[in-house]
C-alpha atoms as a PDB file:
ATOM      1  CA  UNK A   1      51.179  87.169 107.589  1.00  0.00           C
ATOM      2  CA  UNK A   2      54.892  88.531 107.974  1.00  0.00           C
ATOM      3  CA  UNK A   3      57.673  87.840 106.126  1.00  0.00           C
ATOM      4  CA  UNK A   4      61.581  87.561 106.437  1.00  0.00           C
ATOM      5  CA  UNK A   5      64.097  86.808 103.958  1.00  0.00           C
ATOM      6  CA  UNK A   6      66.787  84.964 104.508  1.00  0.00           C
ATOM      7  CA  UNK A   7      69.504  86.750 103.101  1.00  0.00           C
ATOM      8  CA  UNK A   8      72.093  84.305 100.874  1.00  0.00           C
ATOM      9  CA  UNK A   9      68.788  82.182  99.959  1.00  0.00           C
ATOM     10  CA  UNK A  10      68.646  82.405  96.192  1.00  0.00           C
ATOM     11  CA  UNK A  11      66.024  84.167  95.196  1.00  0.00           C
ATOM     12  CA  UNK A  12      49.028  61.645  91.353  1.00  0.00           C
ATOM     13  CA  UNK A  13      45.711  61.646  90.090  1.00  0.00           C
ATOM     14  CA  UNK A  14      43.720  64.470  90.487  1.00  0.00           C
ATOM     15  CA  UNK A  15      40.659  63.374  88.432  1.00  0.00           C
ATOM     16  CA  UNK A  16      39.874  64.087  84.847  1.00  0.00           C
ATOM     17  CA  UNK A  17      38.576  67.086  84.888  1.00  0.00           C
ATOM     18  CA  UNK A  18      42.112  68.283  86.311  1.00  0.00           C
ATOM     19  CA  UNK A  19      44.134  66.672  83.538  1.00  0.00           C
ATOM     20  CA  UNK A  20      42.379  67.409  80.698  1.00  0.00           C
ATOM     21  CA  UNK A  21      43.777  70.395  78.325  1.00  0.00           C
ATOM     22  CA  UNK A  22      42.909  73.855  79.880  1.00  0.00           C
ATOM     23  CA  UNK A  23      41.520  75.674  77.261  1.00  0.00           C
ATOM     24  CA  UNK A  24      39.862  78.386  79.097  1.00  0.00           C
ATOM     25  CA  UNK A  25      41.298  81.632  80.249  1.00  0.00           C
ATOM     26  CA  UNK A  26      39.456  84.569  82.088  1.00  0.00           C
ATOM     27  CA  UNK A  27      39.988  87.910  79.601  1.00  0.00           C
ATOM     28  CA  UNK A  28      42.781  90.106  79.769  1.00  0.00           C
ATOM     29  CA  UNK A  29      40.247  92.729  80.209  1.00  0.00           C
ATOM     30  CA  UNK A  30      38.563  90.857  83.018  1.00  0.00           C
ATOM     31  CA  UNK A  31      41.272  90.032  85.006  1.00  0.00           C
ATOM     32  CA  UNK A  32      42.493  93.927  84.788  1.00  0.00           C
ATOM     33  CA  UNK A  33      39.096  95.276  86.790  1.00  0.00           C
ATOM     34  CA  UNK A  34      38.944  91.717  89.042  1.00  0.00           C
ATOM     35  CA  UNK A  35      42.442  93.217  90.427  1.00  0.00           C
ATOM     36  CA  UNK A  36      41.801  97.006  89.882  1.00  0.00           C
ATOM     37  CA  UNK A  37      38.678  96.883  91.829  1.00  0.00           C
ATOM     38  CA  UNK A  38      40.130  94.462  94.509  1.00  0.00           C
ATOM     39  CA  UNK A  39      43.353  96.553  95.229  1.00  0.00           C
ATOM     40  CA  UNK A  40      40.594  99.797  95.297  1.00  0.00           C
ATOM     41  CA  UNK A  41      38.482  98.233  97.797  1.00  0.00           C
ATOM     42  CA  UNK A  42      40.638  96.257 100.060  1.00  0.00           C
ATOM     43  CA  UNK A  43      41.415  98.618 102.723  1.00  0.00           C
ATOM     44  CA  UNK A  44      41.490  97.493 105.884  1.00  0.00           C
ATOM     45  CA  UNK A  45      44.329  97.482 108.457  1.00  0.00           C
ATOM     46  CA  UNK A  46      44.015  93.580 108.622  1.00  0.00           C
ATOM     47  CA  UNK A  47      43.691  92.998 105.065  1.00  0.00           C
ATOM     48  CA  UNK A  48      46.728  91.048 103.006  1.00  0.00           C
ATOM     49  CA  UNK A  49      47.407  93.418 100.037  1.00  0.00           C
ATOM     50  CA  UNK A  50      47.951  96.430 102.830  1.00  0.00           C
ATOM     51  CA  UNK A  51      50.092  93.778 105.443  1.00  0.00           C
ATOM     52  CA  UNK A  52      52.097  92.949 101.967  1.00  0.00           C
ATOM     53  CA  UNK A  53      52.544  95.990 100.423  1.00  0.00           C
ATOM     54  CA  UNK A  54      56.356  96.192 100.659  1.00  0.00           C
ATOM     55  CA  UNK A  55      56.622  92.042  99.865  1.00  0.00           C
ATOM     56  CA  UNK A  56      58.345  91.046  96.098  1.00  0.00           C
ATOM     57  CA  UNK A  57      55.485  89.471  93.893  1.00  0.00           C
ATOM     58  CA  UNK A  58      55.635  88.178  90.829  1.00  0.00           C
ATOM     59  CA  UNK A  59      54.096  90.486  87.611  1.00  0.00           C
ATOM     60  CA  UNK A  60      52.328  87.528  85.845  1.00  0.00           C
ATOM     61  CA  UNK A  61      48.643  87.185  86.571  1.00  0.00           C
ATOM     62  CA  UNK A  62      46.917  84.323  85.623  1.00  0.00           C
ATOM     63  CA  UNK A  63      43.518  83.042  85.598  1.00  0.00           C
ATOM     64  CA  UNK A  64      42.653  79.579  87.750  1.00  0.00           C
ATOM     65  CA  UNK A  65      39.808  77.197  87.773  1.00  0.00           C
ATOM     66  CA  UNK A  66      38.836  75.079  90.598  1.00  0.00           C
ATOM     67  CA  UNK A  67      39.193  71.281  89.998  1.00  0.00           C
ATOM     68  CA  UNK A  68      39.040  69.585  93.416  1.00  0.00           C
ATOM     69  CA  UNK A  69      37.397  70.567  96.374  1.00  0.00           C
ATOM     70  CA  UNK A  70      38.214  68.161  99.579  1.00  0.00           C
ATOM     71  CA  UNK A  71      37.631  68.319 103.515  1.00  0.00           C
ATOM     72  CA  UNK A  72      40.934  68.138 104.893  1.00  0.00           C
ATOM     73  CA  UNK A  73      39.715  68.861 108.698  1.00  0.00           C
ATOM     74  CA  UNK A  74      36.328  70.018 110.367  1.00  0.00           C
ATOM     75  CA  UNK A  75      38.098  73.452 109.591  1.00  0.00           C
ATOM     76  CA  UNK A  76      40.021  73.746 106.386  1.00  0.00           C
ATOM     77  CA  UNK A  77      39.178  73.209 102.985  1.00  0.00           C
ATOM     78  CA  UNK A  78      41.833  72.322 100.178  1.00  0.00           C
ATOM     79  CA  UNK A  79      41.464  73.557  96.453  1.00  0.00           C
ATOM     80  CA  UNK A  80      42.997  72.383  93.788  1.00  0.00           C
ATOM     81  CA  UNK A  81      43.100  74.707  90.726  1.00  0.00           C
ATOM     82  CA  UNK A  82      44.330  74.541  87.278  1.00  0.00           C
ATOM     83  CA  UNK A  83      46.767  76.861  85.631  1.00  0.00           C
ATOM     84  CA  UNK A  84      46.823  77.093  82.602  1.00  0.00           C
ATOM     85  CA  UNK A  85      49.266  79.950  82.000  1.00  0.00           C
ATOM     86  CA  UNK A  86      52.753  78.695  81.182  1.00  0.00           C
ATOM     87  CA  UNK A  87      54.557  81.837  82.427  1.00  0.00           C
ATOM     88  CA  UNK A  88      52.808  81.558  86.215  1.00  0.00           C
ATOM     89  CA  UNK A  89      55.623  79.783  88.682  1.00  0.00           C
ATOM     90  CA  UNK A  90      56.672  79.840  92.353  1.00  0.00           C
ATOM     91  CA  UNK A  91      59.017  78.594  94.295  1.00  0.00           C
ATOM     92  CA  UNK A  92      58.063  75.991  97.740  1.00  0.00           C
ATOM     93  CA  UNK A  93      57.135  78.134 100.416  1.00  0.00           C
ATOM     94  CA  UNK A  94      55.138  81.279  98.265  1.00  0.00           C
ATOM     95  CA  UNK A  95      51.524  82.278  98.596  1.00  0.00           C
ATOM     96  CA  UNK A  96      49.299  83.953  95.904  1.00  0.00           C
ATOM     97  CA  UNK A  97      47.071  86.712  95.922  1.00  0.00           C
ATOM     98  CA  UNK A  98      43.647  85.379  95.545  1.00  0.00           C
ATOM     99  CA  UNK A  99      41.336  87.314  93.804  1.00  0.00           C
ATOM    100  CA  UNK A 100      37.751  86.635  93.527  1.00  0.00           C
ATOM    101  CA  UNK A 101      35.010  87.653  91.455  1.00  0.00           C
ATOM    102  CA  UNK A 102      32.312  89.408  93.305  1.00  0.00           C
ATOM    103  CA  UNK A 103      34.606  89.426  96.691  1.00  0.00           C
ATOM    104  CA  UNK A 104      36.227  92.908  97.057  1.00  0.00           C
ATOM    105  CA  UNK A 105      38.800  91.515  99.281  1.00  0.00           C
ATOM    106  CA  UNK A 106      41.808  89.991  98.037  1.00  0.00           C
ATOM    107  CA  UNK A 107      42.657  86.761  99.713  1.00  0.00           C
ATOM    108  CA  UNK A 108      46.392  85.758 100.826  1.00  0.00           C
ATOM    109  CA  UNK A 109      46.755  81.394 100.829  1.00  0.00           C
ATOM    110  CA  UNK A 110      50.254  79.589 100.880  1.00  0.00           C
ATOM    111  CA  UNK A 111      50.200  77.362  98.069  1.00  0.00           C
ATOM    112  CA  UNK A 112      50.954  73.925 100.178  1.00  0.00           C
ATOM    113  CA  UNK A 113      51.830  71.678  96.540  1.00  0.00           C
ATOM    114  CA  UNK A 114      55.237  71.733  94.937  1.00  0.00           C
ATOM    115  CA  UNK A 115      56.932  73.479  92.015  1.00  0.00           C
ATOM    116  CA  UNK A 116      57.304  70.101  90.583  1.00  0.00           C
ATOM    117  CA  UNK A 117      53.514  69.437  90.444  1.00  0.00           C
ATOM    118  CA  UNK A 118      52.779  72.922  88.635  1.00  0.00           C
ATOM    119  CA  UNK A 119      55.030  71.954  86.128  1.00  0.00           C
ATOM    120  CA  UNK A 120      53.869  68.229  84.976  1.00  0.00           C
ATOM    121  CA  UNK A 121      49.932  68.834  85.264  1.00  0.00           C
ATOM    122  CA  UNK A 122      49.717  72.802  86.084  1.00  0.00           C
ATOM    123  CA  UNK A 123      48.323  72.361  88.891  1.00  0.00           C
ATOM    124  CA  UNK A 124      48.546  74.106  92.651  1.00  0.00           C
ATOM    125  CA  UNK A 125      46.803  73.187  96.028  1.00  0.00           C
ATOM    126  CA  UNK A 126      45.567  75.489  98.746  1.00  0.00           C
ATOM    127  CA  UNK A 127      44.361  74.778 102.008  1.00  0.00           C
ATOM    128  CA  UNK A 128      42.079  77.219 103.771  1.00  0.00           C
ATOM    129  CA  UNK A 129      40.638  77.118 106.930  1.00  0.00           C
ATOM    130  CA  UNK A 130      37.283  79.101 107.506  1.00  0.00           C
ATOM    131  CA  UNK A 131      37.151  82.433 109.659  1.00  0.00           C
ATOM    132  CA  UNK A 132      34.581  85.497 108.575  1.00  0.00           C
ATOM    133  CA  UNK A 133      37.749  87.084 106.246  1.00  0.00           C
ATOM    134  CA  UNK A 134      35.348  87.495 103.166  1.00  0.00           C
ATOM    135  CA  UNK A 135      37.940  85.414 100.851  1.00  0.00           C
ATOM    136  CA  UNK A 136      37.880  82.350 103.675  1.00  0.00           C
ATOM    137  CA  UNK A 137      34.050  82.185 103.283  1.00  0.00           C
ATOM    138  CA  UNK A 138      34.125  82.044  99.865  1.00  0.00           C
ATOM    139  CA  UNK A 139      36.401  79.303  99.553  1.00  0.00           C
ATOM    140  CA  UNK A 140      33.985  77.476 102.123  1.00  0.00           C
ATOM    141  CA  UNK A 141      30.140  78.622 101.362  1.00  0.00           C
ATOM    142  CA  UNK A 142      30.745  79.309  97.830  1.00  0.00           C
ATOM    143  CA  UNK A 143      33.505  78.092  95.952  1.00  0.00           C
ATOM    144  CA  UNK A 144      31.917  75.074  93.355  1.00  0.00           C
ATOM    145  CA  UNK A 145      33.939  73.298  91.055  1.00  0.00           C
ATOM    146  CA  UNK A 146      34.753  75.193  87.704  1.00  0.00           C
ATOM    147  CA  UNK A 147      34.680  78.304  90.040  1.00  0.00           C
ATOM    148  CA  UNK A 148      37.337  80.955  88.509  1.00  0.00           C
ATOM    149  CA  UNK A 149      39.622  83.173  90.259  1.00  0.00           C
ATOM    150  CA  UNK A 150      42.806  85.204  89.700  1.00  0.00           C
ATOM    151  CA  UNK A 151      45.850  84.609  91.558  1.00  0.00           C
ATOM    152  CA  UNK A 152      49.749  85.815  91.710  1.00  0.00           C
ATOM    153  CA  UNK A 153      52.747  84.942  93.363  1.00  0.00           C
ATOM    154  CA  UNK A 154      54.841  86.381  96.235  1.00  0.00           C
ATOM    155  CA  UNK A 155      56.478  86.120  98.959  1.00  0.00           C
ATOM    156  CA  UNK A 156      59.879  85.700 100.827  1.00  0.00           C
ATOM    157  CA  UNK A 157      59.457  82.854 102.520  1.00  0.00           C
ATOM    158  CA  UNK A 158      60.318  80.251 100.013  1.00  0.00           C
ATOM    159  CA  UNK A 159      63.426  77.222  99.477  1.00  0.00           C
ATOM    160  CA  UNK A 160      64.968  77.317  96.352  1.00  0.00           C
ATOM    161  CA  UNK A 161      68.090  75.223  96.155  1.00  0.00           C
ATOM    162  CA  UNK A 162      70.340  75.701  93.420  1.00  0.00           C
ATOM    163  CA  UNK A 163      72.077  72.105  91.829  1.00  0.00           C
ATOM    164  CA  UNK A 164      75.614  73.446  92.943  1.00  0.00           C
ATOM    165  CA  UNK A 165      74.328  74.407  96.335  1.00  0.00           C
ATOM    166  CA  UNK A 166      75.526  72.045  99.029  1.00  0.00           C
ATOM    167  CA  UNK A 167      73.687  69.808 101.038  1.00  0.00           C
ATOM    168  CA  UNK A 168      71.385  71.979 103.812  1.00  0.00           C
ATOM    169  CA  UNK A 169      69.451  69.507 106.619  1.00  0.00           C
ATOM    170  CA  UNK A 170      66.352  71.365 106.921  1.00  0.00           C
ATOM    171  CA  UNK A 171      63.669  71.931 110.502  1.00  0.00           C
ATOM    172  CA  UNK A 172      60.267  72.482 109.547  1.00  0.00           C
ATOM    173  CA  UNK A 173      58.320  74.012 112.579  1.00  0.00           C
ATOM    174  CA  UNK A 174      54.599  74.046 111.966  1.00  0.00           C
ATOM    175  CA  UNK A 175      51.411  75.207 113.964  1.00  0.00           C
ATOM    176  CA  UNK A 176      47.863  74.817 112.668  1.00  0.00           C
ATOM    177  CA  UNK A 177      47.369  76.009 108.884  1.00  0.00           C
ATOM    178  CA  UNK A 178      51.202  77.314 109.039  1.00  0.00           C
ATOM    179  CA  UNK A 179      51.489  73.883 107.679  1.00  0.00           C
ATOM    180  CA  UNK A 180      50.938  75.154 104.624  1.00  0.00           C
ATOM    181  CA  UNK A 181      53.954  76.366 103.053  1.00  0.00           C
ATOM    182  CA  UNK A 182      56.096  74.073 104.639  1.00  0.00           C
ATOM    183  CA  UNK A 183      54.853  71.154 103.559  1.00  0.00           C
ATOM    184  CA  UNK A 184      54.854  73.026 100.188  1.00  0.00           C
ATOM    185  CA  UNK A 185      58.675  72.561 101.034  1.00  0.00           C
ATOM    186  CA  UNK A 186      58.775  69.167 102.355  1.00  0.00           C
ATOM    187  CA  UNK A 187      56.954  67.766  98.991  1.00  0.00           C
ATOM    188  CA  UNK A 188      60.139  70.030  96.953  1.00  0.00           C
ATOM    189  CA  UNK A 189      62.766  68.353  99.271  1.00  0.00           C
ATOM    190  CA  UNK A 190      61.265  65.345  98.123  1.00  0.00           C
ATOM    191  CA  UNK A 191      60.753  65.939  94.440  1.00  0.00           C
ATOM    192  CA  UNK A 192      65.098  67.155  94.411  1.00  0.00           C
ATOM    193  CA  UNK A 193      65.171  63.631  96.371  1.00  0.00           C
ATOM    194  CA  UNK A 194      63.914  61.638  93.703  1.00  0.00           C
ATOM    195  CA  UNK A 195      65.568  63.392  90.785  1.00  0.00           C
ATOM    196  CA  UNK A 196      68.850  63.177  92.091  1.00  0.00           C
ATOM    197  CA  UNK A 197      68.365  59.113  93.368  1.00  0.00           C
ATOM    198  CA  UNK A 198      67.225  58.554  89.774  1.00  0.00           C
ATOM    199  CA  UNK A 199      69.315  61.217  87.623  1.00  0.00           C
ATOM    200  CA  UNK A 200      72.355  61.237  89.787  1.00  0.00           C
ATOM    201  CA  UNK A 201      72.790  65.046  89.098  1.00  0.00           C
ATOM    202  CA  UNK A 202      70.461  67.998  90.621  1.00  0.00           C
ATOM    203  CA  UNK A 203      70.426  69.068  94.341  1.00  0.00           C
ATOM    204  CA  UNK A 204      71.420  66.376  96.857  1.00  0.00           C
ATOM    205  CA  UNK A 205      68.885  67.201  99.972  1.00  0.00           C
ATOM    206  CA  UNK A 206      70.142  66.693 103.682  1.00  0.00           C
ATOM    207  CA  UNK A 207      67.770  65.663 106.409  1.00  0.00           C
ATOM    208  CA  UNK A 208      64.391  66.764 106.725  1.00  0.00           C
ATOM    209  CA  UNK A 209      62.307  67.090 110.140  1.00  0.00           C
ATOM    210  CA  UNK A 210      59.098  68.452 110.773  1.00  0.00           C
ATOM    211  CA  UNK A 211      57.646  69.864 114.025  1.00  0.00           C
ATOM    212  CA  UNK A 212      53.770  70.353 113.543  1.00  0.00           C
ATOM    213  CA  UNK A 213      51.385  70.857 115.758  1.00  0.00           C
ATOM    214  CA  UNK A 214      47.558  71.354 116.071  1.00  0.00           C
ATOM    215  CA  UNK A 215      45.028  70.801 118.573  1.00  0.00           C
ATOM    216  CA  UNK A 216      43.775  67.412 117.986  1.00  0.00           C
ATOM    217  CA  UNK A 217      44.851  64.824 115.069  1.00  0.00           C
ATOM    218  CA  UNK A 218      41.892  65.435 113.479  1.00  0.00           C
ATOM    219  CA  UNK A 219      43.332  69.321 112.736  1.00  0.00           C
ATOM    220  CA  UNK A 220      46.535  67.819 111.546  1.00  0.00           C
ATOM    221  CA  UNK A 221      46.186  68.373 107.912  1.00  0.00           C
ATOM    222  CA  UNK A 222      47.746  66.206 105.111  1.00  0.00           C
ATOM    223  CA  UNK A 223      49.336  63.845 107.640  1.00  0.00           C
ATOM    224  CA  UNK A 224      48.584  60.802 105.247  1.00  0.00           C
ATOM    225  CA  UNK A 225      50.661  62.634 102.866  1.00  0.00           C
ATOM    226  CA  UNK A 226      53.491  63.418 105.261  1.00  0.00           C
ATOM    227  CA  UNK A 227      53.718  59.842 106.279  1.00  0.00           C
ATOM    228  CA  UNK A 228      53.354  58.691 102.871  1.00  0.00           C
ATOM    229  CA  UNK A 229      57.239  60.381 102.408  1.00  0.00           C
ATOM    230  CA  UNK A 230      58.093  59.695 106.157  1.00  0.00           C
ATOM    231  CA  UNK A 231      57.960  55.763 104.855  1.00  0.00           C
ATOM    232  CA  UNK A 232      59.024  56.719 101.303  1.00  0.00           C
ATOM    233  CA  UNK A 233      62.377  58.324 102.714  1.00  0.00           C
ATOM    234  CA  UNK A 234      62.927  57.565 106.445  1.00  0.00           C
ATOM    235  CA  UNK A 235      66.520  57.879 105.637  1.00  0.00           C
ATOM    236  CA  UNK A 236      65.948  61.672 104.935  1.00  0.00           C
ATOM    237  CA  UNK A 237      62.261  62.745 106.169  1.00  0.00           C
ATOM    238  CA  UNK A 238      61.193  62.353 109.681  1.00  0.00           C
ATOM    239  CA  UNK A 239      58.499  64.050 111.363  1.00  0.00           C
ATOM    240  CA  UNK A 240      56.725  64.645 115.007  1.00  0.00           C
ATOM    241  CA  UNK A 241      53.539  65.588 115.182  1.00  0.00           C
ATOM    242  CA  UNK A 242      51.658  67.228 118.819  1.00  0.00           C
ATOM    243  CA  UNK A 243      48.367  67.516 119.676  1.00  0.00           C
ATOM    244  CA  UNK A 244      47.551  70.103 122.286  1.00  0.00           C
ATOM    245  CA  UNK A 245      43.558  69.289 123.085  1.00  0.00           C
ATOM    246  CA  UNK A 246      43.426  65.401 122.162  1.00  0.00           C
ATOM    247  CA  UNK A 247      40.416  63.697 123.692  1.00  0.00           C
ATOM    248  CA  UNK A 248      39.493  61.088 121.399  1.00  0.00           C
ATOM    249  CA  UNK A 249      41.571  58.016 120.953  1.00  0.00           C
ATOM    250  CA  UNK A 250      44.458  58.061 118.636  1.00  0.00           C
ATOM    251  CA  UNK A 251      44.504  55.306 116.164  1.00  0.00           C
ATOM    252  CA  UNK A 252      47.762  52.661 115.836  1.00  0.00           C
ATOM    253  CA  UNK A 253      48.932  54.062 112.591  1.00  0.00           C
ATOM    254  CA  UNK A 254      49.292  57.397 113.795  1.00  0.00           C
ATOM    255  CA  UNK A 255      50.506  56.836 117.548  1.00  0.00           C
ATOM    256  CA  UNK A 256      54.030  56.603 117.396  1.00  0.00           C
ATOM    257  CA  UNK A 257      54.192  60.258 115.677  1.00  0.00           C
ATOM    258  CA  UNK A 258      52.265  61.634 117.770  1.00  0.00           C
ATOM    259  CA  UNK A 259      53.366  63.818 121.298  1.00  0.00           C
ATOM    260  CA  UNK A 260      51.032  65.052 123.566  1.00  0.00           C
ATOM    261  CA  UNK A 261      51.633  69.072 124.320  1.00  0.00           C
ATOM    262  CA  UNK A 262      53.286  71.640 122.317  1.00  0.00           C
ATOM    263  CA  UNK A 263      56.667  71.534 120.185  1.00  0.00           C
ATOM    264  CA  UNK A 264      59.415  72.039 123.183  1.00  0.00           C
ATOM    265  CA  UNK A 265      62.857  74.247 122.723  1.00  0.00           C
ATOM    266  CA  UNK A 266      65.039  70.752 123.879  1.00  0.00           C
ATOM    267  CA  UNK A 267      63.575  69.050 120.955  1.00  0.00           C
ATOM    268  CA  UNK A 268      64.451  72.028 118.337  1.00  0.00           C
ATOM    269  CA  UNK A 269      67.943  71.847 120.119  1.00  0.00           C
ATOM    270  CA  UNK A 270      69.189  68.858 119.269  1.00  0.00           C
ATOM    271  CA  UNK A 271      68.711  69.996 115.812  1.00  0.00           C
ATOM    272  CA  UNK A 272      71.056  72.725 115.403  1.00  0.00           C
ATOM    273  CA  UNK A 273      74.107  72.341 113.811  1.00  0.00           C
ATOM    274  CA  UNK A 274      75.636  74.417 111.191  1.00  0.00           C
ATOM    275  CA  UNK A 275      74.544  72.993 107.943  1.00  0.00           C
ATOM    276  CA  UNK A 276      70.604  73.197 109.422  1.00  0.00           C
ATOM    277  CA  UNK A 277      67.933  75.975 107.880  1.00  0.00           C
ATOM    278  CA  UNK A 278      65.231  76.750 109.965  1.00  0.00           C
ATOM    279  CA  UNK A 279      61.972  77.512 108.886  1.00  0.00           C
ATOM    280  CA  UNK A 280      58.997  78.355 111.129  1.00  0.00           C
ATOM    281  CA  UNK A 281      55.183  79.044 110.499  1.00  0.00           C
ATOM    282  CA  UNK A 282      52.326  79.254 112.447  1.00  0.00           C
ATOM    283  CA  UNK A 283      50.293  82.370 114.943  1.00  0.00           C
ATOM    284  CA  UNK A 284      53.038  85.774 115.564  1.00  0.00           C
ATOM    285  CA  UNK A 285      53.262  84.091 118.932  1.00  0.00           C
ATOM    286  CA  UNK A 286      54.713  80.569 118.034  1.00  0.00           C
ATOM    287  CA  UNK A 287      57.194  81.911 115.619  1.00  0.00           C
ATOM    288  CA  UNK A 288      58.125  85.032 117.913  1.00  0.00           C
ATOM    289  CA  UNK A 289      58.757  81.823 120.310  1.00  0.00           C
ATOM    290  CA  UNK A 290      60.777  79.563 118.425  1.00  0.00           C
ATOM    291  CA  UNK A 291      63.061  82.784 116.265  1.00  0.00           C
ATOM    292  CA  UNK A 292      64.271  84.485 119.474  1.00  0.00           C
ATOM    293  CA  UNK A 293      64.940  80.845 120.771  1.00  0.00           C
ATOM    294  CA  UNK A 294      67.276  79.458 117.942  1.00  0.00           C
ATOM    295  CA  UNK A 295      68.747  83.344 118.285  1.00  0.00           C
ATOM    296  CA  UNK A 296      69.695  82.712 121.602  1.00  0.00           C
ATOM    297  CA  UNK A 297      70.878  79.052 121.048  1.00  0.00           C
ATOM    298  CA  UNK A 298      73.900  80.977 118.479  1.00  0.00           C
ATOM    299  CA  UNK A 299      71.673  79.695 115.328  1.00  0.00           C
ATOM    300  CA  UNK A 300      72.819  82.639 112.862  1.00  0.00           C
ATOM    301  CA  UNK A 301      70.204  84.935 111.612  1.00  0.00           C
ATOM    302  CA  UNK A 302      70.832  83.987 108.261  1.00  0.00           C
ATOM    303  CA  UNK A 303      69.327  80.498 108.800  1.00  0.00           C
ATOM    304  CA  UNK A 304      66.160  81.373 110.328  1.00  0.00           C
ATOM    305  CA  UNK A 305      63.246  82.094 108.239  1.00  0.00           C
ATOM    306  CA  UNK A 306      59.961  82.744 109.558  1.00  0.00           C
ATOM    307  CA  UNK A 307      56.044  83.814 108.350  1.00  0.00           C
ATOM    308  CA  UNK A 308      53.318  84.541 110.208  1.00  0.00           C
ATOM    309  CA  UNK A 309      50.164  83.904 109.801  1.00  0.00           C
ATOM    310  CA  UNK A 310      47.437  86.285 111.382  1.00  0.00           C
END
C-alpha cells in the first residue's frame, strides 16, 4: 500500500468472550523479539514494513487477542481482536502492523471499525482477504479464537475532524478490500453524527457518499452494515455499490444500490464542490484513475487522499 497525506488534515454485541475484562497481556519481553525478529526477517521488496518504511506510526505496541472470527465473502475473513492496552489508539482510516508469532513476516491490515468502538469495548476489526502473503494465510488456515498477535498503528491516510472544524461533505471511492479503511471512516462520520444529534456540540458532519465496487455482491463486504447507516441517516449517508462480474441474481433488498460496471468519472463529478474531501482506496490502478481525474476536474490537491493497496 501507498500513502498520501493530505496536508491541512489534522494529524453492538460482539459476544462474551469480547466483553469480558481483558486480563491478559503478551510480555514486554515477548513482544520485544515477536517485533525484533519480524523487522530482521521481513525483507522482501513486496513486503509492508520495507513499502512503509518512511510512513508515521505510532510507538505504542500492544498485545491483541482474537475474539471473533466471521466469513465476510468466499475471500475475506474479518477478525475481531481485543485490546486491552489503554494507551493503543488510531484514528478512521489507519492500519496496524500485524505481527504474528511463528510468521516472520509482518502483516499490514486497515483496521475497517471506528475510533469510537476501541474506546467503549477496546475492540478493532480487520478484514483480510486470502492471497499466499504468509500473514494472509495465517489469518485464514490458522488464526483460532484466543489466537495472540502484536499490532501498531500508522498511517496517513486517516479523517480526523476537529469539533471547531467546519462541516466537510465527504466521497468515499472503494474497490475490493480498499473498503477497508473507508468504511473505517464512514462508521466515524457516523459516530460524530450521533454525538452531535444527541449532545448538540462536537463535529457537525456534511454528506457522506460511497462509491464501492467489487466483482459480484457476494465480494461486497459489510454491505448489511453500510445499509444499516444508509437507512439510519439517508439525510447524510448515501451509497452506490457496482458489481463488475455479476451472474447470479441480485436479491430485492440490495437492487436499487446496486450498478452494473465500474464506478464512472460523470458520477464522481457531480460530486465536486469545494467543501468535498476525497478519499480513494482500492488496486494502484483504480486510485491512479480516479486522483489524476479529480486533478484534472480543478479538485485541489489538498482534498484528495489516496492508499493503495498492492
Amino acid at each position: 500500500m501507498a500513502h498520501v497525506l493530505i496536508p491541512g488534515l489534522s494529524r453492538g454485541s460482539v459476544g462474551a468472550i469480547c466483553t469480558q475484562a481483558a486480563s491478559w497481556a503478551l510480555p514486554t519481553s515477548t513482544l520485544r523479539s515477536l517485533t525484533l525478529a519480524s523487522v530482521m526477517r521481513s525483507r522482501r521488496k513486496t513486503d509492508h514494513l520495507e513499502r512503509t518504511a518512511t510512513v508515521l506510526r505510532r510507538e505504542v505496541m500492544a498485545a491483541a487477542k482474537v475474539c471473533e472470527i466471521t466469513h465476510e465473502s468466499p475471500s475475506v475473513k474479518s477478525l475481531r481482536l481485543l485490546v486491552a492496552d489503554k494507551d493503543f489508539s488510531f484514528k478512521a482510516g489507519q492500519w496496524v502492523d500485524f505481527f504474528i508469532p511463528g510468521v516472520s513476516v509482518v502483516g499490514g491490515f486497515s483496521i475497517c471499525s471506528s475510533p469510537q468502538q476501541l474506546e467503549r469495548e477496546r475492540i478493532i476489526e480487520l478484514a483480510v482477504k486470502y492471497t499466499n502473503h504468509p500473514p494472509a494465510v495465517w489469518v485464514h488456515n490458522k488464526c483460532t479464537l484466543d489466537s495472540e498477535v502484536a499490532l501498531r498503528v500508522g498511517g496517513e491516510f486517516f479523517f480526523d475532524p476537529q469539533p471547531t472544524d467546519a462541516p466537510r461533505n465527504l466521497v468515499l471511492i472503494a474497490g475490493g478490500v480498499g473498503i477497508n479503511p473507508l468504511l473505517s471512516i464512514l462508521r466515524h462520520s457516523a459516530d460524530l453524527h450521533r454525538d452531535h444529534k444527541e449532545k448538540r456540540r462536537g463535529y457537525d458532519i456534511g454528506t457522506i457518499k460511497l462509491f464501492y465496487s467489487a466483482k459480484n455482491t457476494s465480494e461486497l463486504l459489510f454491505k448489511k452494515n453500510i445499509l444499516d447507516l444508509v437507512h439510519e441517516f439517508p439525510e447524510k449517508i448515501a451509497c452506490s455499490f457496482h458489481v463488475t462480474k455479476q451472474t447470479t441474481q441480485i436479491s430485492s433488498e440490495l437492487k436499487p444500490y446496486v450498478t452494473d460496471g465500474r464506478i464512472t468519472e460523470k458520477e464522481i463529478r457531480e460530486h465536486i464542490s469545494a467543501e468535498t474531501l476525497f478519499y480513494v482506496c482500492g488496486p494502484p490502478p483504480m486510485t491512479d484513475f480516479f486522483s489524476k481525474h479529480l486533478e484534472s476536474s480543478h479538485v485541489p490537491k489538498e482534498h484528495i487522499c489516496f492508499e493503495k493497496w498492492w
